[in-house]
N, C-alpha and C. Protein backbone atom coordinates (compact mmCIF):
# COMPACT_ATOMS: atom_id res chain seq x y z
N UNK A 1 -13.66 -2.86 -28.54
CA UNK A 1 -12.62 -2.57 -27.57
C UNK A 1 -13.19 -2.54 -26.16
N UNK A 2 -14.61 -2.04 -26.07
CA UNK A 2 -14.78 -2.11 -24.71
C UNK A 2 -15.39 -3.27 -24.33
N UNK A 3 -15.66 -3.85 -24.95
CA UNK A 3 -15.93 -5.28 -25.09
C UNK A 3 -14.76 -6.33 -24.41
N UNK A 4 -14.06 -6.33 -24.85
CA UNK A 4 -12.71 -7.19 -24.61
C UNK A 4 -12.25 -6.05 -22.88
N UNK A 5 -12.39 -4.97 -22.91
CA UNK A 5 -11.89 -4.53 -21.31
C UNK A 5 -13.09 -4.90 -20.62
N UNK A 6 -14.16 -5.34 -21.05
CA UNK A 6 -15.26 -5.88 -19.65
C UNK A 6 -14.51 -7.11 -19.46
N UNK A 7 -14.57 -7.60 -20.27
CA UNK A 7 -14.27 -9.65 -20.26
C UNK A 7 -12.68 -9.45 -19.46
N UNK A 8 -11.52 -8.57 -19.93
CA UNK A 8 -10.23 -8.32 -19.14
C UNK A 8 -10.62 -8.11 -17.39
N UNK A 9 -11.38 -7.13 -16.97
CA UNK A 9 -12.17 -6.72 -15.89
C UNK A 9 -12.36 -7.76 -15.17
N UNK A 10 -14.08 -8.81 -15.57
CA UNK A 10 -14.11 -9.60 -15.25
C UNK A 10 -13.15 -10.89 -15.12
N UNK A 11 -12.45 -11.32 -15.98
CA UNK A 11 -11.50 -12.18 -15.36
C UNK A 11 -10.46 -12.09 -14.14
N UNK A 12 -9.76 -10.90 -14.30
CA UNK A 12 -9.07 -10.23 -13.31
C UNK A 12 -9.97 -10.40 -11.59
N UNK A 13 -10.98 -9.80 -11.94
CA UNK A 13 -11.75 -9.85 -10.72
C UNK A 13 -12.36 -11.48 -10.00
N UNK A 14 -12.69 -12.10 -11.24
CA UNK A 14 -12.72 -13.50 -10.87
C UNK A 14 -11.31 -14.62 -10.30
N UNK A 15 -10.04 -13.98 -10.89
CA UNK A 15 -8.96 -14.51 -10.50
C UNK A 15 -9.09 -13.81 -9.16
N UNK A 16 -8.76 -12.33 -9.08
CA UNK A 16 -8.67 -12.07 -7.37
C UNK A 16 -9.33 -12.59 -6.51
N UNK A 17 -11.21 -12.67 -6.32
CA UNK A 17 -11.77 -13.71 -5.92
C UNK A 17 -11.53 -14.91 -5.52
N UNK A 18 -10.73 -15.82 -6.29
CA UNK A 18 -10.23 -16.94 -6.21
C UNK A 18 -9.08 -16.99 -5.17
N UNK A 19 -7.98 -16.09 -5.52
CA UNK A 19 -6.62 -15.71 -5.00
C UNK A 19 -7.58 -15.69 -3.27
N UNK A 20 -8.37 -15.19 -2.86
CA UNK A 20 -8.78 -14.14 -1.51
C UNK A 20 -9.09 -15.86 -1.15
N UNK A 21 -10.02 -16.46 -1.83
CA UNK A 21 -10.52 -17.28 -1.03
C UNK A 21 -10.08 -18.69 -1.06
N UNK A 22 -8.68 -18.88 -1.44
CA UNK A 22 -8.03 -19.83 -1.23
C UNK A 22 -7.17 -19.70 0.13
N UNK A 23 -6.94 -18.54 0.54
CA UNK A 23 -6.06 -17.82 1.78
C UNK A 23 -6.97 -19.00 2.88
N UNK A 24 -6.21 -19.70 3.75
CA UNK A 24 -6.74 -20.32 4.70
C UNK A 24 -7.07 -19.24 6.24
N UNK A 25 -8.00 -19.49 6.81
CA UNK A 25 -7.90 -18.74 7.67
C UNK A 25 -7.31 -19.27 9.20
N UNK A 26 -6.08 -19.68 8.89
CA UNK A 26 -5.70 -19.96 10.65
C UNK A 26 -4.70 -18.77 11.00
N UNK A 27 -4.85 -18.90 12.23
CA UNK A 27 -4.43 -17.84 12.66
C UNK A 27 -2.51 -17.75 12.62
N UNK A 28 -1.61 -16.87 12.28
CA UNK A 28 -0.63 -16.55 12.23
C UNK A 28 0.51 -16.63 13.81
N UNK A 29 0.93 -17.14 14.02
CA UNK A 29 1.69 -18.29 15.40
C UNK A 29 2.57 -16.66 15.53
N UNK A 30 3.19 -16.04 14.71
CA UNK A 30 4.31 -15.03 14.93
C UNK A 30 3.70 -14.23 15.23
N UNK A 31 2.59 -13.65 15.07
CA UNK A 31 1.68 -12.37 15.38
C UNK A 31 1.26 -12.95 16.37
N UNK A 32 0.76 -13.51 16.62
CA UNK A 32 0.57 -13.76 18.74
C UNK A 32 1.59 -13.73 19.42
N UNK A 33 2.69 -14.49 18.83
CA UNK A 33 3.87 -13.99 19.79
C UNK A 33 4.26 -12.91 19.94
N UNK A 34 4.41 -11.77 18.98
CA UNK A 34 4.75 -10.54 18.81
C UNK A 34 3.73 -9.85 19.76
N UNK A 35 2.24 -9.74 19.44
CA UNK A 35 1.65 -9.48 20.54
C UNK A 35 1.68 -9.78 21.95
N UNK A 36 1.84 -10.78 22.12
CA UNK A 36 1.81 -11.48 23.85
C UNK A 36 2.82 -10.51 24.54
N UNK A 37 4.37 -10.66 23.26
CA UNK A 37 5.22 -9.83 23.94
C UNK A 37 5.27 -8.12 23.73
N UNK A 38 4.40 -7.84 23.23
CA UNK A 38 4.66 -6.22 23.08
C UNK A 38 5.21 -5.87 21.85
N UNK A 39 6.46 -6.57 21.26
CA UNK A 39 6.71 -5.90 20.16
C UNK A 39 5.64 -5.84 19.00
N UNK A 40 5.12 -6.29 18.81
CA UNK A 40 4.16 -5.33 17.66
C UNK A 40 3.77 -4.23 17.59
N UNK A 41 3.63 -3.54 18.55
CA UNK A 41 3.99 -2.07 19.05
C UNK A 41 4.73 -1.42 18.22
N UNK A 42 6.55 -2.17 18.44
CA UNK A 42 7.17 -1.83 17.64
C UNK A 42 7.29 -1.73 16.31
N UNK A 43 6.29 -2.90 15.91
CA UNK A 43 6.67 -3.23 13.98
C UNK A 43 5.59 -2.08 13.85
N UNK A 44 4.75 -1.97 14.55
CA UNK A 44 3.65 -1.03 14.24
C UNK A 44 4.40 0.54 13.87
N UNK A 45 4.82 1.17 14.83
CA UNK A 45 5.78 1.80 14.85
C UNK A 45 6.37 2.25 13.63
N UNK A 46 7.36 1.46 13.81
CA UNK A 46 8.42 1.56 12.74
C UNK A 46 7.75 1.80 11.16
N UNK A 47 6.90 1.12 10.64
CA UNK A 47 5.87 1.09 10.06
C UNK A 47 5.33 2.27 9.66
N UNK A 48 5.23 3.04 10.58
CA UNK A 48 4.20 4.34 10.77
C UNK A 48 5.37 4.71 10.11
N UNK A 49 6.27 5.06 10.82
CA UNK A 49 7.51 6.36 10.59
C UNK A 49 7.69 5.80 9.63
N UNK A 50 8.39 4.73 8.76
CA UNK A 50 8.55 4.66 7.47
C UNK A 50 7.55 5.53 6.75
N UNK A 51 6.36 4.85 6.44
CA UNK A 51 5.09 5.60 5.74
C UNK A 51 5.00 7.14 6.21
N UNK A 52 5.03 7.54 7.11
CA UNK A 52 4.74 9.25 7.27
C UNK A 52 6.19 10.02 6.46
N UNK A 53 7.33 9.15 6.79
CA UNK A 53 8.92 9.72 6.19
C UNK A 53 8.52 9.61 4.98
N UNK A 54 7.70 8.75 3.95
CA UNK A 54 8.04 8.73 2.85
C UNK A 54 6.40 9.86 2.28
N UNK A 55 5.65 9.77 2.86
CA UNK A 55 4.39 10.85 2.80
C UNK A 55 4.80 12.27 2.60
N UNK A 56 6.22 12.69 3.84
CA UNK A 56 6.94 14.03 3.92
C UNK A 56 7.95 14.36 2.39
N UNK A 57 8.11 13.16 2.25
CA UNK A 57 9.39 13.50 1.04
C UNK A 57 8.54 13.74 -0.26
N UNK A 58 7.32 12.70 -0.76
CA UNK A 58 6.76 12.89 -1.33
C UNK A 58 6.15 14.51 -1.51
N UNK A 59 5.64 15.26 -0.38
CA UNK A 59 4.81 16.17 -0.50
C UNK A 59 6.00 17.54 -0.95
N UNK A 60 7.29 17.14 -0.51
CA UNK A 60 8.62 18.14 -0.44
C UNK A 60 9.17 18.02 -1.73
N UNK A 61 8.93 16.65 -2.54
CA UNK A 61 9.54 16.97 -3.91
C UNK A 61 8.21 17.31 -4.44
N UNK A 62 6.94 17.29 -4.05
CA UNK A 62 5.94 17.74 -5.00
C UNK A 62 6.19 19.32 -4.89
N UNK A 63 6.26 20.13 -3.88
CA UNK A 63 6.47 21.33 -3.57
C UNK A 63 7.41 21.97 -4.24
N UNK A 64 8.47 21.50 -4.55
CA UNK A 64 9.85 22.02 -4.93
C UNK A 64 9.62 21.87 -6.76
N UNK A 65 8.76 20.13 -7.24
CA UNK A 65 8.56 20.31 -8.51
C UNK A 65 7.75 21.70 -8.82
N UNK A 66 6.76 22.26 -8.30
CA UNK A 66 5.65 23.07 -8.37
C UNK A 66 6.80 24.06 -8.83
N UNK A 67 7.76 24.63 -7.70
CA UNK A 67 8.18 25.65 -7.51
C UNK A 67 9.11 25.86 -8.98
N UNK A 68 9.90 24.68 -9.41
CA UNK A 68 10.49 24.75 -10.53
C UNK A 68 9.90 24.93 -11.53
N UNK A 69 8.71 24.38 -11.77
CA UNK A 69 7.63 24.82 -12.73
C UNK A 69 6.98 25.96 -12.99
N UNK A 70 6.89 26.61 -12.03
CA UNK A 70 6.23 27.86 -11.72
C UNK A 70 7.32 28.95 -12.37
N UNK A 71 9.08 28.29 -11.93
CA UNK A 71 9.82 29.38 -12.41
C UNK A 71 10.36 29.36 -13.73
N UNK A 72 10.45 28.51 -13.77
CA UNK A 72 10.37 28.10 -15.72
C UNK A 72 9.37 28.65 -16.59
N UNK A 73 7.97 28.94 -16.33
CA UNK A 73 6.74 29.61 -17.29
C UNK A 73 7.64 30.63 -17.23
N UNK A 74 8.17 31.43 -16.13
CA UNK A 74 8.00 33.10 -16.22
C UNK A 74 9.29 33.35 -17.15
């Protein structure tokens, strides 16, 4: 069994390898424009507050699961 998860491992890792270095590297025409003009700022932004809003909710249902748990033992 652990036999067959090295060889699973290694293939996986040899496909990602592959996947990374087929990616061409020229540069992206919309991300300079976005930069030149400032809005990337914005996507940046927006971005953030998504991810921190969903960081807050996460930590508020972890809190509230705790709390239900806690009152259920007693």
């Amino acid at each position: 069994m652990k036999y067959l998860k090295r060889i699973f491992l290694l293939l996986m890792t040899a496909f990602t390898a592959a996947a990374v270095a087929a990616q061409n590297a020229q540069p992206v025409e919309m991300a300079d424009t976005m930069r030149s003009n400032g809005k990337i700022y914005i996507v940046v932004a927006v971005c953030l507050t998504i991810l921190v809003g969903l960081f807050l909710y996460v930590f508020i249902i972890d809190r509230k699961i705790s709390a239900f748990e806690k009152s259920s033992k007693d």
